[in-house]
C-alpha atoms as a PDB file:
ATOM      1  CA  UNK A   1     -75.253  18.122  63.971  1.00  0.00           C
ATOM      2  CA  UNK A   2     -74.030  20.153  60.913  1.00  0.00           C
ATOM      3  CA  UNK A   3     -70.742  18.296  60.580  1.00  0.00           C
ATOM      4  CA  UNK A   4     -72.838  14.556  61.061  1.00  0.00           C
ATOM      5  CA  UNK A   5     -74.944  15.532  58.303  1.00  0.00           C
ATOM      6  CA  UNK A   6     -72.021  16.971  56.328  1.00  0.00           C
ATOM      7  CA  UNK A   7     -70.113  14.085  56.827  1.00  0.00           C
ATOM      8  CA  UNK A   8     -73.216  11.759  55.620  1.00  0.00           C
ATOM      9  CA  UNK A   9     -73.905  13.563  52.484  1.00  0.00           C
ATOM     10  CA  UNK A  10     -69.875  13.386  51.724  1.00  0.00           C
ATOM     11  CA  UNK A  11     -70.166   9.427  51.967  1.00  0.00           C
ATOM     12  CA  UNK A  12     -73.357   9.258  49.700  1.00  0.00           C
ATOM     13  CA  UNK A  13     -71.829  11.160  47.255  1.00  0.00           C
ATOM     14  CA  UNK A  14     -68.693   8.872  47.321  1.00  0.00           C
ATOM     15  CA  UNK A  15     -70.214   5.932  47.277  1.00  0.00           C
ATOM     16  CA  UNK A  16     -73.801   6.006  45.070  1.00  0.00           C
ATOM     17  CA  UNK A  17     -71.728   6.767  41.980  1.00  0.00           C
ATOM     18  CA  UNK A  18     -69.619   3.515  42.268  1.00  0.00           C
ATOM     19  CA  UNK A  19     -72.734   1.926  43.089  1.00  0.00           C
ATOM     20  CA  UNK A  20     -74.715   2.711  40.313  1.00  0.00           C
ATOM     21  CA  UNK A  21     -71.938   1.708  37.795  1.00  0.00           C
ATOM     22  CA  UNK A  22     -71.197  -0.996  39.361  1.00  0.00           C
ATOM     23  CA  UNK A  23     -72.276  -3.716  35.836  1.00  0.00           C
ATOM     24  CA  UNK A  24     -69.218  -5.949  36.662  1.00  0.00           C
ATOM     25  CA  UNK A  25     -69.778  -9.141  38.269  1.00  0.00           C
ATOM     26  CA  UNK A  26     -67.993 -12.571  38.780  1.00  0.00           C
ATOM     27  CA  UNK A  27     -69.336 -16.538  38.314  1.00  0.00           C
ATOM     28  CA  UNK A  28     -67.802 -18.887  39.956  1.00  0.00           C
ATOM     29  CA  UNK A  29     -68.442 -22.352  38.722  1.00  0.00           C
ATOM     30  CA  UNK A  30     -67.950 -26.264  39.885  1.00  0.00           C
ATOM     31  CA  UNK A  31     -67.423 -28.980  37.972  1.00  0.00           C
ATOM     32  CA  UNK A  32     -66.130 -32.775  37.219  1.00  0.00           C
ATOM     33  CA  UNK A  33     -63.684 -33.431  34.851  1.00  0.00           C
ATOM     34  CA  UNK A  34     -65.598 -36.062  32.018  1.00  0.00           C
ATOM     35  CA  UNK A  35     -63.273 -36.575  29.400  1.00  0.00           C
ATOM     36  CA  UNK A  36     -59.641 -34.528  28.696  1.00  0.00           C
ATOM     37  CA  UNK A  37     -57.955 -34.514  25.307  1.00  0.00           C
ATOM     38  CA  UNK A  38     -54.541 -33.953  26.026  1.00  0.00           C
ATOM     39  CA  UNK A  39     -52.487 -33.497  23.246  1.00  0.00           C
ATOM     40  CA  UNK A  40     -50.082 -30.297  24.804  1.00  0.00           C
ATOM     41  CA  UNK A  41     -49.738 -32.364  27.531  1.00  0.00           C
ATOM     42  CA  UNK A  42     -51.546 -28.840  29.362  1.00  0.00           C
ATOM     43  CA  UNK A  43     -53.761 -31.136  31.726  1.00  0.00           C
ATOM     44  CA  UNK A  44     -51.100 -33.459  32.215  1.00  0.00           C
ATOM     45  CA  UNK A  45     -48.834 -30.496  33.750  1.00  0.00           C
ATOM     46  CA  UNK A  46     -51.823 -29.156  35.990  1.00  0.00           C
ATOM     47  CA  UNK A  47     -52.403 -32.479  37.585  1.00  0.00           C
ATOM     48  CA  UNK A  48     -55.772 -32.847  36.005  1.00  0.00           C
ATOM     49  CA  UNK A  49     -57.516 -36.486  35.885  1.00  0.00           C
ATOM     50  CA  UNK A  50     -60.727 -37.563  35.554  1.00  0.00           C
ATOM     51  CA  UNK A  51     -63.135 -37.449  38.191  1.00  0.00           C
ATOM     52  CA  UNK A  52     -61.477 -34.484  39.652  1.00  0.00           C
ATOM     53  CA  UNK A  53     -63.546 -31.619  40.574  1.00  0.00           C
ATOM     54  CA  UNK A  54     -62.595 -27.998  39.385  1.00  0.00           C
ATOM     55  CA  UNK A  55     -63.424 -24.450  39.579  1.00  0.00           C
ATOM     56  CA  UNK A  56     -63.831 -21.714  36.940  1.00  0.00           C
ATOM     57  CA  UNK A  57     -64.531 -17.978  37.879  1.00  0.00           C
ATOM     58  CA  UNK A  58     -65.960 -16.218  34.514  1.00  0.00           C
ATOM     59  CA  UNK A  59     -66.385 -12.096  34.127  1.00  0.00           C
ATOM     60  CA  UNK A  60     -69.878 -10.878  33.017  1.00  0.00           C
ATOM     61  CA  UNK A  61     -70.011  -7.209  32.143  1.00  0.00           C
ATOM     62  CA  UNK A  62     -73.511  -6.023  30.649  1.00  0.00           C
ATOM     63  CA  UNK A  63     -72.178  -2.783  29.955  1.00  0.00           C
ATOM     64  CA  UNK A  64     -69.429  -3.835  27.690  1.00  0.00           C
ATOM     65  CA  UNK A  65     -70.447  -5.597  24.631  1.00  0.00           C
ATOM     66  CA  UNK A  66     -68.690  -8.964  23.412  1.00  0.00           C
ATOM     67  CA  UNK A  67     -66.193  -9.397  20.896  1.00  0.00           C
ATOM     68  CA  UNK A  68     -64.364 -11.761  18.663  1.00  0.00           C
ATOM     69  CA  UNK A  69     -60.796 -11.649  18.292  1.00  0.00           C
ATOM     70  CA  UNK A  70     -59.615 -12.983  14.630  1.00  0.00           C
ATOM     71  CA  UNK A  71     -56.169 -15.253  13.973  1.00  0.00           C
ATOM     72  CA  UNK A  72     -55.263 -12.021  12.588  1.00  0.00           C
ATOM     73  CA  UNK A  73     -56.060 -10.030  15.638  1.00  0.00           C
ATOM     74  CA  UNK A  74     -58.504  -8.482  13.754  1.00  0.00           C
ATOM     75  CA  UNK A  75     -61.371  -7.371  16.776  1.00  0.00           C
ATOM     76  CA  UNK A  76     -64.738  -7.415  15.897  1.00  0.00           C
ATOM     77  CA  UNK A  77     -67.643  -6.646  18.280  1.00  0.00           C
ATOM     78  CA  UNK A  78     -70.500  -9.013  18.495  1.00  0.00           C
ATOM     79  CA  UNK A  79     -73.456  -7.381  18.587  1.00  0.00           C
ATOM     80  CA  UNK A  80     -76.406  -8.518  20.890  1.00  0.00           C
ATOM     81  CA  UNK A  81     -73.642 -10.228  23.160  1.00  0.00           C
ATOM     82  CA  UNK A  82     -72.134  -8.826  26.843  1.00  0.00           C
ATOM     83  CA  UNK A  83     -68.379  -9.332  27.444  1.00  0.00           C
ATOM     84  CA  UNK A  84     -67.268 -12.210  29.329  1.00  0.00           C
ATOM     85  CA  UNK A  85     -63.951 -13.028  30.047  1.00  0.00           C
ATOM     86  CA  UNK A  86     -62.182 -16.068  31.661  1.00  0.00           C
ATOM     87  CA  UNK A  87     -60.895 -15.036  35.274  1.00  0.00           C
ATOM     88  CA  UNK A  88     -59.475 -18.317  37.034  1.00  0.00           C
ATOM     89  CA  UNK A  89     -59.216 -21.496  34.829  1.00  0.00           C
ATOM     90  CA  UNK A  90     -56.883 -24.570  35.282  1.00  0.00           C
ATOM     91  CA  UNK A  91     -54.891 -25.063  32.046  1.00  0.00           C
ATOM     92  CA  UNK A  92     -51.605 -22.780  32.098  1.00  0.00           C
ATOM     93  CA  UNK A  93     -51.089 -22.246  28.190  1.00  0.00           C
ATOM     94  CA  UNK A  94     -51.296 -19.691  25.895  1.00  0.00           C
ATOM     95  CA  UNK A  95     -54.724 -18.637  24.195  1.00  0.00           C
ATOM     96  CA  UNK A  96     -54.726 -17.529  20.538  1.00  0.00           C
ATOM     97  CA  UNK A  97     -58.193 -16.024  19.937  1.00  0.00           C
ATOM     98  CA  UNK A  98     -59.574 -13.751  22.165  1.00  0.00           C
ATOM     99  CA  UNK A  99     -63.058 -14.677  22.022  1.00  0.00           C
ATOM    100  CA  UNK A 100     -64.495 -12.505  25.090  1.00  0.00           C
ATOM    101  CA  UNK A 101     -68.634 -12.940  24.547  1.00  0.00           C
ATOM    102  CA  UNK A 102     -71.719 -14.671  25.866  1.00  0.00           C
ATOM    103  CA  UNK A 103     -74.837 -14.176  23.199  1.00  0.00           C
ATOM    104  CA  UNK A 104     -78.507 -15.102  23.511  1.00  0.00           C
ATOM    105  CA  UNK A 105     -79.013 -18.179  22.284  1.00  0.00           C
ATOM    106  CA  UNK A 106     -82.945 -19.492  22.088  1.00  0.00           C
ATOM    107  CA  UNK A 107     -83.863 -20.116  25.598  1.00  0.00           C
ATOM    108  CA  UNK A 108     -80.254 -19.545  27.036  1.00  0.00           C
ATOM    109  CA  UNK A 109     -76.691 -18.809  25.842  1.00  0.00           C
ATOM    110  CA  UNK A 110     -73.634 -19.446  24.102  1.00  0.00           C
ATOM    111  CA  UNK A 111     -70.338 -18.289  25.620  1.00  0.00           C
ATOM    112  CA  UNK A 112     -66.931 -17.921  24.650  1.00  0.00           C
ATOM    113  CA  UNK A 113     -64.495 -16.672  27.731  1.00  0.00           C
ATOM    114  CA  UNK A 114     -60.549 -15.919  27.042  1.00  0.00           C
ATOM    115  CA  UNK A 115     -57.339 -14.842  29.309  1.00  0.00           C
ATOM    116  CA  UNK A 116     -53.963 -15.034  28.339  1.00  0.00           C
ATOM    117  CA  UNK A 117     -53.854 -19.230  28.951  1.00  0.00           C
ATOM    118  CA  UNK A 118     -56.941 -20.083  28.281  1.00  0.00           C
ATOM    119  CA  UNK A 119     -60.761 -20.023  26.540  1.00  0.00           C
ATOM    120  CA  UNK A 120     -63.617 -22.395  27.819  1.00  0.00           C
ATOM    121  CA  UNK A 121     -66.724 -22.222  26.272  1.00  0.00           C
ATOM    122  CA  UNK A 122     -70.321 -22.786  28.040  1.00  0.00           C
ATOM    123  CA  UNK A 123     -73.739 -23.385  26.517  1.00  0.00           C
ATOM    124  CA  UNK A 124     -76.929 -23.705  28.643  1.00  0.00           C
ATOM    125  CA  UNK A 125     -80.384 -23.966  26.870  1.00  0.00           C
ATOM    126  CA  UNK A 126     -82.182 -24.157  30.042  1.00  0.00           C
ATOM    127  CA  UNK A 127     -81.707 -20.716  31.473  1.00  0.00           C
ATOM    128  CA  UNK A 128     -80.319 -17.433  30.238  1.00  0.00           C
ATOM    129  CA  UNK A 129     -77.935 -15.900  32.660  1.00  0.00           C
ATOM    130  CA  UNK A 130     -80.089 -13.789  34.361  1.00  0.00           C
ATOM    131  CA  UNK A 131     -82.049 -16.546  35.616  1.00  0.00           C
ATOM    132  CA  UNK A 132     -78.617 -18.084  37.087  1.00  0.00           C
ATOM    133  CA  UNK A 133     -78.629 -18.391  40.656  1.00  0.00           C
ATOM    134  CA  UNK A 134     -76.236 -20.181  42.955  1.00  0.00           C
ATOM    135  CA  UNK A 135     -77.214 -24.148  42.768  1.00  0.00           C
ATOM    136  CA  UNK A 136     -78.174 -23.359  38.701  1.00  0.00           C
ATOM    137  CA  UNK A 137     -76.405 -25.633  36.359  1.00  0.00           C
ATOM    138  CA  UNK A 138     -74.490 -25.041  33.367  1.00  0.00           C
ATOM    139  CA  UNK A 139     -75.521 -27.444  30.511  1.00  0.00           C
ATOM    140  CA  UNK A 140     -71.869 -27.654  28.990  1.00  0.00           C
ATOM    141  CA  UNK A 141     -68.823 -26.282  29.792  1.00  0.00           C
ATOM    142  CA  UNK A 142     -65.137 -27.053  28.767  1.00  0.00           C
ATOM    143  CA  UNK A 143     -61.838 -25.044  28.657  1.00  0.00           C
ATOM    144  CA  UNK A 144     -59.073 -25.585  25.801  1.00  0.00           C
ATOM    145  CA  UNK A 145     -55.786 -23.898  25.728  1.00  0.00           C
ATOM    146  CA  UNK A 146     -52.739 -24.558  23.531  1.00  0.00           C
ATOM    147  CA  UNK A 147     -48.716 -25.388  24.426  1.00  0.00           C
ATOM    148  CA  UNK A 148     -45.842 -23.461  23.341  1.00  0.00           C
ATOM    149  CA  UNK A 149     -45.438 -26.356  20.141  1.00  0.00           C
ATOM    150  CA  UNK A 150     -49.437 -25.581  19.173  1.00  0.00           C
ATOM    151  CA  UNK A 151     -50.402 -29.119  21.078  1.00  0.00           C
ATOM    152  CA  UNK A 152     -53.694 -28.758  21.824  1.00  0.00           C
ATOM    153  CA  UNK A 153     -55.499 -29.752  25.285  1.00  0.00           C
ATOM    154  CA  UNK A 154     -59.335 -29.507  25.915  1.00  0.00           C
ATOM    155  CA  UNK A 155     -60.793 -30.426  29.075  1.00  0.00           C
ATOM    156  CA  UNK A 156     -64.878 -30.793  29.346  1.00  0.00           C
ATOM    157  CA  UNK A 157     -67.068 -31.002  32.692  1.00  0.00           C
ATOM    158  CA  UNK A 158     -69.755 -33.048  33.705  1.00  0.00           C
ATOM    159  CA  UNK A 159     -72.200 -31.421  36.503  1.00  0.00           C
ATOM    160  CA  UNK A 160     -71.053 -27.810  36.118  1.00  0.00           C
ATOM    161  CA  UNK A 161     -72.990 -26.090  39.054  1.00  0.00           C
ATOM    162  CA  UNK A 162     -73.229 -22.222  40.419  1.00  0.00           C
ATOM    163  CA  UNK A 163     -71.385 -21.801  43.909  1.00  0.00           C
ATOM    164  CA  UNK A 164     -71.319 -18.326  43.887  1.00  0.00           C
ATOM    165  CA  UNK A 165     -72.317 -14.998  41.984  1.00  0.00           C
ATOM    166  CA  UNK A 166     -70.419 -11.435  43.223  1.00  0.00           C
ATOM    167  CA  UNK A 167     -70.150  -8.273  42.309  1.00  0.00           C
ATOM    168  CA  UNK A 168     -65.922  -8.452  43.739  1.00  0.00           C
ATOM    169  CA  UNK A 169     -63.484 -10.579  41.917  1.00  0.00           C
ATOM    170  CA  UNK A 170     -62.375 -13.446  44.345  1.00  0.00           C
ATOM    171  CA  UNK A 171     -59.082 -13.217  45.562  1.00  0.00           C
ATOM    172  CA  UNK A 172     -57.529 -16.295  46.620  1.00  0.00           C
ATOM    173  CA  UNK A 173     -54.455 -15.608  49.557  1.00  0.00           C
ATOM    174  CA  UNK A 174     -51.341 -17.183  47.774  1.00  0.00           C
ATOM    175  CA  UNK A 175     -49.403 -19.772  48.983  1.00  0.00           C
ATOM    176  CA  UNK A 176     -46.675 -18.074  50.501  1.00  0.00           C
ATOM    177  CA  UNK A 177     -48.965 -16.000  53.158  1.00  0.00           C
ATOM    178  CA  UNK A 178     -50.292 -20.027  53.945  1.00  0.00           C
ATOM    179  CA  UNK A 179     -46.278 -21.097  54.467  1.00  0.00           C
ATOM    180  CA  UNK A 180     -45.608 -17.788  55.856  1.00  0.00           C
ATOM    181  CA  UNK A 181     -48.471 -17.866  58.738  1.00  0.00           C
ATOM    182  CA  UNK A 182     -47.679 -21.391  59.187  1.00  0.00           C
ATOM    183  CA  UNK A 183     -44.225 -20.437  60.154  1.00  0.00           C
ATOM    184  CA  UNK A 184     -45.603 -18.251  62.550  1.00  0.00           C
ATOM    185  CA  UNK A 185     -48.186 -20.073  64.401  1.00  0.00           C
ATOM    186  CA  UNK A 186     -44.966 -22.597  64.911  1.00  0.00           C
ATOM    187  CA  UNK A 187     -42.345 -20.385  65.889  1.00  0.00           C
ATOM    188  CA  UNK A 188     -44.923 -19.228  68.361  1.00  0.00           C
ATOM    189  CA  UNK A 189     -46.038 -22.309  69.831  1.00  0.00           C
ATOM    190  CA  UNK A 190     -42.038 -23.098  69.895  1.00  0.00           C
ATOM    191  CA  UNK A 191     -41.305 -19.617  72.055  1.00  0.00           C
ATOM    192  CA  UNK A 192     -44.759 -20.230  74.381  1.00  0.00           C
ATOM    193  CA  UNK A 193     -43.710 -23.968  75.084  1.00  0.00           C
ATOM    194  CA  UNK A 194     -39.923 -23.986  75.780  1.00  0.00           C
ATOM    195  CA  UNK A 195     -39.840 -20.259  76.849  1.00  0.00           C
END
């Protein structure tokens, strides 16, 4: 009975701490491509038309506040904002401002999201983002990235809705484990059949 109880208290200690830190969480969100300006020929090399429906996974941290990056790399918080930062987009460019923030904006919020290839930007004025839910919709929302020649491609969606709100980054399994466990369900149909 000692060594149960032991055992129990050991895994509440290891786990409540993470638990209660835990400020991270992840957005994923659907759209339609309504209109692409494609002058670094960005959307063009992702296979991006219009009509076609997308999805964008953002970062919210509440713990972190946001920041502005400058063209001189200059960073400057932004106060009253909570970092946000651009986890899966579709354009593959590069990104020269880190602009990593989402601020209060009257009754909702203004965002600016960065990685490495991208930024998008979002504002909704019906809902802050704590009143987000999955089905909640995003009252604009495009992503803009540059080439290596400074040609500049921005992207914007119509219908950008909620799908799903976690606390773990989505992993998506890579194309190789697809052609790889392909490969095996054949080569074992092959041996079961002709064996």
């Amino acid at each position: 009975m000692k060594k149960k109880f032991a055992v129990l208290i050991l895994l509440l200690t290891l786990t409540m701490p993470g638990v209660a830190q835990a400020s991270s969480y992840y957005m994923t969100l659907e759209g339609t491509v309504g209109s692409i300006f494609d002058g670094g020929n960005l959307a063009f090399d992702a296979g991006l038309s219009i009509g076609d429906v997308v999805n964008y996974v953002i970062e919210f941290d509440t713990e972190r506040t946001g920041f502005t990056t400058g063209w001189n790399g200059n960073i400057k918080e932004k106060k009253g904002s909570i970092y946000s930062s651009l986890y899966s987009g579709i354009l593959d460019g590069t990104h020269v401002r880190n602009n990593n923030f989402l601020t209060p904006y009257y009754n909702g919020f203004y965002s600016q999201a960065s990685s490495e290839n991208s930024g998008v930007e979002m504002n909704n004025w019906t809902s802050d983002l704590a009143g987000l839910s999955v089905g909640s919709t995003i009252n604009s929302f495009s992503e803009y990235a540059y080439n290596k020649a400074w040609g500049y491609t921005r992207v914007n969606l119509n219908g950008i809705t909620v799908i799903d709100i976690s606390n773990v980054a989505p992993t998506p399994i890579p194309a190789a484990a697809f052609i790889m466990l392909g490969g095996l369900g054949i080569v074992g149909v092959i041996k079961r059949r002709f064996a």
